[in-house]
C-alpha atoms as a PDB file:
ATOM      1  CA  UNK A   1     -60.257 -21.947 -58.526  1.00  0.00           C
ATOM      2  CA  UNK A   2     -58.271 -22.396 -55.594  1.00  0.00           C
ATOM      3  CA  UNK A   3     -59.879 -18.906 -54.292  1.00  0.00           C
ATOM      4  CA  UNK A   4     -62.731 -20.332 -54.091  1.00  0.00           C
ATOM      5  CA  UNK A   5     -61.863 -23.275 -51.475  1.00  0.00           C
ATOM      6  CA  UNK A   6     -62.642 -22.824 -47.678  1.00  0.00           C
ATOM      7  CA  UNK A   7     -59.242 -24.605 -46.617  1.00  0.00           C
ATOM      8  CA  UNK A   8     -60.915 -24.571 -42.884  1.00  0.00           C
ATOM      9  CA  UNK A   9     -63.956 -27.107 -44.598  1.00  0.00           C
ATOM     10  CA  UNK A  10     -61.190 -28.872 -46.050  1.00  0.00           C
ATOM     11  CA  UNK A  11     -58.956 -29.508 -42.680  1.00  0.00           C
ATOM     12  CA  UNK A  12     -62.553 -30.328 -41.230  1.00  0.00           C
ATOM     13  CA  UNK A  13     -63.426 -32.697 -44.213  1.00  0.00           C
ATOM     14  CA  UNK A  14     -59.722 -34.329 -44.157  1.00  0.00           C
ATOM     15  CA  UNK A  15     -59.742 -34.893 -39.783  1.00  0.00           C
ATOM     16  CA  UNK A  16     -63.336 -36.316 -40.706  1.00  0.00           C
ATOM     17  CA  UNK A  17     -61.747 -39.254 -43.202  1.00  0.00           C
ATOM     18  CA  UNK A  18     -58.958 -39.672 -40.267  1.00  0.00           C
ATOM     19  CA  UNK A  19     -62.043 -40.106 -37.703  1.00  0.00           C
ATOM     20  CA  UNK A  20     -64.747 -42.249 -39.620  1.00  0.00           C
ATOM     21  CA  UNK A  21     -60.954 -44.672 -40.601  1.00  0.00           C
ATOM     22  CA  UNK A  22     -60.650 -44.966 -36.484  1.00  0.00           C
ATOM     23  CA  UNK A  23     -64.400 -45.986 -35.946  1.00  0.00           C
ATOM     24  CA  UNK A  24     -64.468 -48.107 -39.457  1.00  0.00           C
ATOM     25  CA  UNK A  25     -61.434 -50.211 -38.152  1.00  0.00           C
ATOM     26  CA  UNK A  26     -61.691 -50.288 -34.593  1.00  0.00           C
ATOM     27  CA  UNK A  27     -62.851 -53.809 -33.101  1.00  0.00           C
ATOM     28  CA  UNK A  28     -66.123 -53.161 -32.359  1.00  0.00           C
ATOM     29  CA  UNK A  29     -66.957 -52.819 -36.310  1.00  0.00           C
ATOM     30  CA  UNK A  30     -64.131 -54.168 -39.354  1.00  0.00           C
ATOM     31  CA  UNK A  31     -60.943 -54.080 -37.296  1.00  0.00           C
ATOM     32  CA  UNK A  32     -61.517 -57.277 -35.792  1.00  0.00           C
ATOM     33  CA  UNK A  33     -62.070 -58.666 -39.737  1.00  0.00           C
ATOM     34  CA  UNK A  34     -59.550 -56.168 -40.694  1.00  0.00           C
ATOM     35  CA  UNK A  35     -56.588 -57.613 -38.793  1.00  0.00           C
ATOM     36  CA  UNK A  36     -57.329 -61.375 -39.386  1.00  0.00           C
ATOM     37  CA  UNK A  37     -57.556 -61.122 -42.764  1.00  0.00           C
ATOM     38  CA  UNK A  38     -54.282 -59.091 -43.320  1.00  0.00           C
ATOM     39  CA  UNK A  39     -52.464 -61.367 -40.741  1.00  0.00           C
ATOM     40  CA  UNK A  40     -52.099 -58.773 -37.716  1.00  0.00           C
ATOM     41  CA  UNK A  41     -52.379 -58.763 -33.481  1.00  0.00           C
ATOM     42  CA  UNK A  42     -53.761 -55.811 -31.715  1.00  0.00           C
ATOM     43  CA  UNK A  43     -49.893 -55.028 -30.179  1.00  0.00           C
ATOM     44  CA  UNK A  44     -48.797 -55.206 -34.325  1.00  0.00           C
ATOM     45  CA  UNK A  45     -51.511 -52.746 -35.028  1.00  0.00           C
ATOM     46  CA  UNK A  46     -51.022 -50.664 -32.022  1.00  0.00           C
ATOM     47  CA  UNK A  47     -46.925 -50.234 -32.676  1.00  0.00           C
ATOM     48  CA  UNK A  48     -48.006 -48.998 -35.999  1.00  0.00           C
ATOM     49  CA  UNK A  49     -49.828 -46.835 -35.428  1.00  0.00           C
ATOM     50  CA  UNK A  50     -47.061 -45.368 -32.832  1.00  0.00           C
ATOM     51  CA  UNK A  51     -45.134 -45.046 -35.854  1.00  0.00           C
ATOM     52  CA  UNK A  52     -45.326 -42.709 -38.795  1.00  0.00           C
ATOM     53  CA  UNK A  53     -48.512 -44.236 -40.266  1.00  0.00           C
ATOM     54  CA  UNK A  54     -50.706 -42.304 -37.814  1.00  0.00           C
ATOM     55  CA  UNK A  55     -49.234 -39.022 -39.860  1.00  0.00           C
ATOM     56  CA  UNK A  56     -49.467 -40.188 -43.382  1.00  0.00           C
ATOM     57  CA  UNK A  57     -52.740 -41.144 -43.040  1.00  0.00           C
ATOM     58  CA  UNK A  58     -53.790 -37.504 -41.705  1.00  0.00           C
ATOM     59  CA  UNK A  59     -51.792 -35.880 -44.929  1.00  0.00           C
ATOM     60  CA  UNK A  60     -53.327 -38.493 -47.056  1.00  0.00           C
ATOM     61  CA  UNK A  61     -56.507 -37.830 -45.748  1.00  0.00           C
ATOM     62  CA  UNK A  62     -56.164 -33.836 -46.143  1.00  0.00           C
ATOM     63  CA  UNK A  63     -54.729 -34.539 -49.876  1.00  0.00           C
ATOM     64  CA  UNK A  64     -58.119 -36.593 -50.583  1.00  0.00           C
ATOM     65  CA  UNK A  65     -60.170 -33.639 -49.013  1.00  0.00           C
ATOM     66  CA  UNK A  66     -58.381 -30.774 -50.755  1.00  0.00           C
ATOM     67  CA  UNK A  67     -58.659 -32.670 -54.127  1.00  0.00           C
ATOM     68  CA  UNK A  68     -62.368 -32.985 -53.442  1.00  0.00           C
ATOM     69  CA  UNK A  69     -63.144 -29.268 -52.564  1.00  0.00           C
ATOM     70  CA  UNK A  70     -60.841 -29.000 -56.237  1.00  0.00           C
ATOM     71  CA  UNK A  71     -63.445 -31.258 -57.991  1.00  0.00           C
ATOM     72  CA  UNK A  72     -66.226 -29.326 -55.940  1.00  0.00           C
ATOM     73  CA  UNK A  73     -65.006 -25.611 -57.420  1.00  0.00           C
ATOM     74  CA  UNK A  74     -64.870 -26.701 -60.763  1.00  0.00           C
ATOM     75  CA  UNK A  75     -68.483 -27.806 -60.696  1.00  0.00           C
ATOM     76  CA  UNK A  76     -70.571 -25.465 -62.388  1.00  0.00           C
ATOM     77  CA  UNK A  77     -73.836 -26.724 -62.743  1.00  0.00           C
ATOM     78  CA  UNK A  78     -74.767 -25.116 -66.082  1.00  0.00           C
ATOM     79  CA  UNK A  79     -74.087 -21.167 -65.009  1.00  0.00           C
ATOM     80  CA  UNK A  80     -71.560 -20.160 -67.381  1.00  0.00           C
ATOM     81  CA  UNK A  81     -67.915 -20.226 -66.327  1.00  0.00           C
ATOM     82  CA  UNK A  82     -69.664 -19.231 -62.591  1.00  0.00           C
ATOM     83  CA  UNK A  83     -68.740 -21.614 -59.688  1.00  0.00           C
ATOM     84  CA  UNK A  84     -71.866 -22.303 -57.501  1.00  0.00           C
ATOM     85  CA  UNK A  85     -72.776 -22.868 -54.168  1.00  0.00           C
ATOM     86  CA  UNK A  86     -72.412 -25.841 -53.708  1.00  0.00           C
ATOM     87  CA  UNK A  87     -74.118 -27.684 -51.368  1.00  0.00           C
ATOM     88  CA  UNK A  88     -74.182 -30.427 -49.449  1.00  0.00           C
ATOM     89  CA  UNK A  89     -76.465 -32.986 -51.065  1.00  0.00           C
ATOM     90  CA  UNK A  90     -74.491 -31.885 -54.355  1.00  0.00           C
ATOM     91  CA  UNK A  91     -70.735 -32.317 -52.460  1.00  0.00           C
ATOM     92  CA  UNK A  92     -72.162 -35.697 -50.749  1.00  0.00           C
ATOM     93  CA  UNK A  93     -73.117 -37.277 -54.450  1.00  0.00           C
ATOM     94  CA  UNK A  94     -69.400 -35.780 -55.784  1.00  0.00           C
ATOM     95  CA  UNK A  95     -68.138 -37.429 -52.492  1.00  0.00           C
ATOM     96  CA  UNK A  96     -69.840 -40.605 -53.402  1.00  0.00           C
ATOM     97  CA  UNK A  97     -68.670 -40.786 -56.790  1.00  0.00           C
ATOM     98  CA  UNK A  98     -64.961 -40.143 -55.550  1.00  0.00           C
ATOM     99  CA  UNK A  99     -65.521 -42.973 -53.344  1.00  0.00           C
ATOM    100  CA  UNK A 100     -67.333 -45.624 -56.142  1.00  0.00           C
ATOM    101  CA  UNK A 101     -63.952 -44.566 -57.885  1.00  0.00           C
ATOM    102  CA  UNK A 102     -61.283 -44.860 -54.913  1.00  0.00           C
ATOM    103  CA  UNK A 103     -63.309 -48.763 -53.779  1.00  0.00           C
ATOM    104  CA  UNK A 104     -62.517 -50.267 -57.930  1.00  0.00           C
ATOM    105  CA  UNK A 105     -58.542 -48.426 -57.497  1.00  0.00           C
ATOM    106  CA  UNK A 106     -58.655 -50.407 -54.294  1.00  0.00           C
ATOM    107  CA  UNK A 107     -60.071 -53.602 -55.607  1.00  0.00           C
ATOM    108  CA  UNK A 108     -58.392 -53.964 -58.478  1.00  0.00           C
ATOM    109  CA  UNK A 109     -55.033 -53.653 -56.240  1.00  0.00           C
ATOM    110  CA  UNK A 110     -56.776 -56.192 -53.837  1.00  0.00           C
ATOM    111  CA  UNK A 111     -57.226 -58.532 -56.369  1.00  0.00           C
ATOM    112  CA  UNK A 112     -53.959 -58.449 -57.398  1.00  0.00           C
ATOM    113  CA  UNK A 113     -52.302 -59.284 -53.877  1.00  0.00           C
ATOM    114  CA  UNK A 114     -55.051 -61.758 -53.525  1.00  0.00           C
ATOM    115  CA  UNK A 115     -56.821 -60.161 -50.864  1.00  0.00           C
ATOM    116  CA  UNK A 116     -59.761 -61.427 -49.228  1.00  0.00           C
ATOM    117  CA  UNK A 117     -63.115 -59.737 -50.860  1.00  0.00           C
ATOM    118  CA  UNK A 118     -63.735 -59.045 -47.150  1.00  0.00           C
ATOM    119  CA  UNK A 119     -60.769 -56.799 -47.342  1.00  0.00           C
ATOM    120  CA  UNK A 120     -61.776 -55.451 -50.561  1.00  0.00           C
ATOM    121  CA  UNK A 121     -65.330 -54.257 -49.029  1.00  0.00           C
ATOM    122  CA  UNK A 122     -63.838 -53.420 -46.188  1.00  0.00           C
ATOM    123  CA  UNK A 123     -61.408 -50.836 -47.344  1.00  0.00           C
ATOM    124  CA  UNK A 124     -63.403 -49.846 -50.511  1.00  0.00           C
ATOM    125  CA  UNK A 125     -66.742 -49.165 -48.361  1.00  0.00           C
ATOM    126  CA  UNK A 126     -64.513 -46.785 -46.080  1.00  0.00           C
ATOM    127  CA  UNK A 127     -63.085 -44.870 -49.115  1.00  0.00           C
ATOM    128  CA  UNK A 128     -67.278 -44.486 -49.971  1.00  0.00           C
ATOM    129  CA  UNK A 129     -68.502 -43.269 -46.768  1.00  0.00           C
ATOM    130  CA  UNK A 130     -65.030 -41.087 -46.007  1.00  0.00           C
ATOM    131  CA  UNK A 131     -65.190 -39.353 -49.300  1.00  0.00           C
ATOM    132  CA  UNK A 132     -69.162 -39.158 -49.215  1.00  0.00           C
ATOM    133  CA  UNK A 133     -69.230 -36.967 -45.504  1.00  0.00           C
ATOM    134  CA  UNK A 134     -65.585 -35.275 -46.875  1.00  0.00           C
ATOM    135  CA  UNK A 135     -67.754 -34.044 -49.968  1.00  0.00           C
ATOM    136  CA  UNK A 136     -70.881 -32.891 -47.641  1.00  0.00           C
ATOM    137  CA  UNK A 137     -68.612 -31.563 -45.169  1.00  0.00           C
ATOM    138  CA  UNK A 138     -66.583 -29.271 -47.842  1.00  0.00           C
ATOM    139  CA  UNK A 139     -70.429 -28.818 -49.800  1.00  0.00           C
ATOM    140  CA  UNK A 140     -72.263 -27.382 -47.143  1.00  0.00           C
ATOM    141  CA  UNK A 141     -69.290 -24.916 -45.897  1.00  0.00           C
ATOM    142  CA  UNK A 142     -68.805 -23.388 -49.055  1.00  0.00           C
END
């Protein structure tokens, strides 16, 4: 199986999960929400990200995208032990499942902090688009 990855689609897929996180949160779309409801200043966030976050977030990210292009190779589509191309319509709807499956982990954590639902939809909608363009991304480059 792990033959059949292109490990350049997956650094490609992972860096895009690290870029659509620094849109997602910025201020001009959730990170304004983002920080109020979790209790944080722009100089809080800003020192944190000087620290290691910034790095486990990219090896998190590539972890999520190389266990996606795993999910992607073992899909087989009805050909008989024969891994397909994939796709990218095919690797977006994988992606998008991940995602639907990575937003209840996160709520049901949320919930359990007592967590604004904005925070849940926040963070759960970003684990849906990332993993949907990760899975299109690794999908059309296979």
């Amino acid at each position: 199986m792990l033959e059949t990855i292109n490990w350049l689609a997956v650094l490609v897929a992972g860096i895009s999960s690290f870029v659509v996180g620094g849109i997602w949160y910025s201020p001009g779309m959730f990170g304004g929400i983002w920080m109020k409801d979790n209790g944080l200043t722009v100089g809080e966030v800003r020192k944190k990200a000087k620290e290691k976050i910034v790095a486990w977030t990219v090896l998190f990210s590539l972890l999520m995208s190389a266990s996606l292009a795993m999910f992607l190779a073992l899909s087989k589509d009805g050909c008989n032990g024969c891994i397909p191309t994939v796709g990218m319509s095919r690797g977006a709807t994988i992606g998008l499942i991940g995602g639907v499956w990575a937003f209840c982990a996160t709520a049901i954590h949320s919930i359990f902090e007592e967590k604004t639902w904005r925070l849940v939809l926040i963070n759960g909608f970003y684990s849906i688009v990332s993993l949907t363009m990760m899975g299109a991304i690794i999908g059309i480059w296979r």
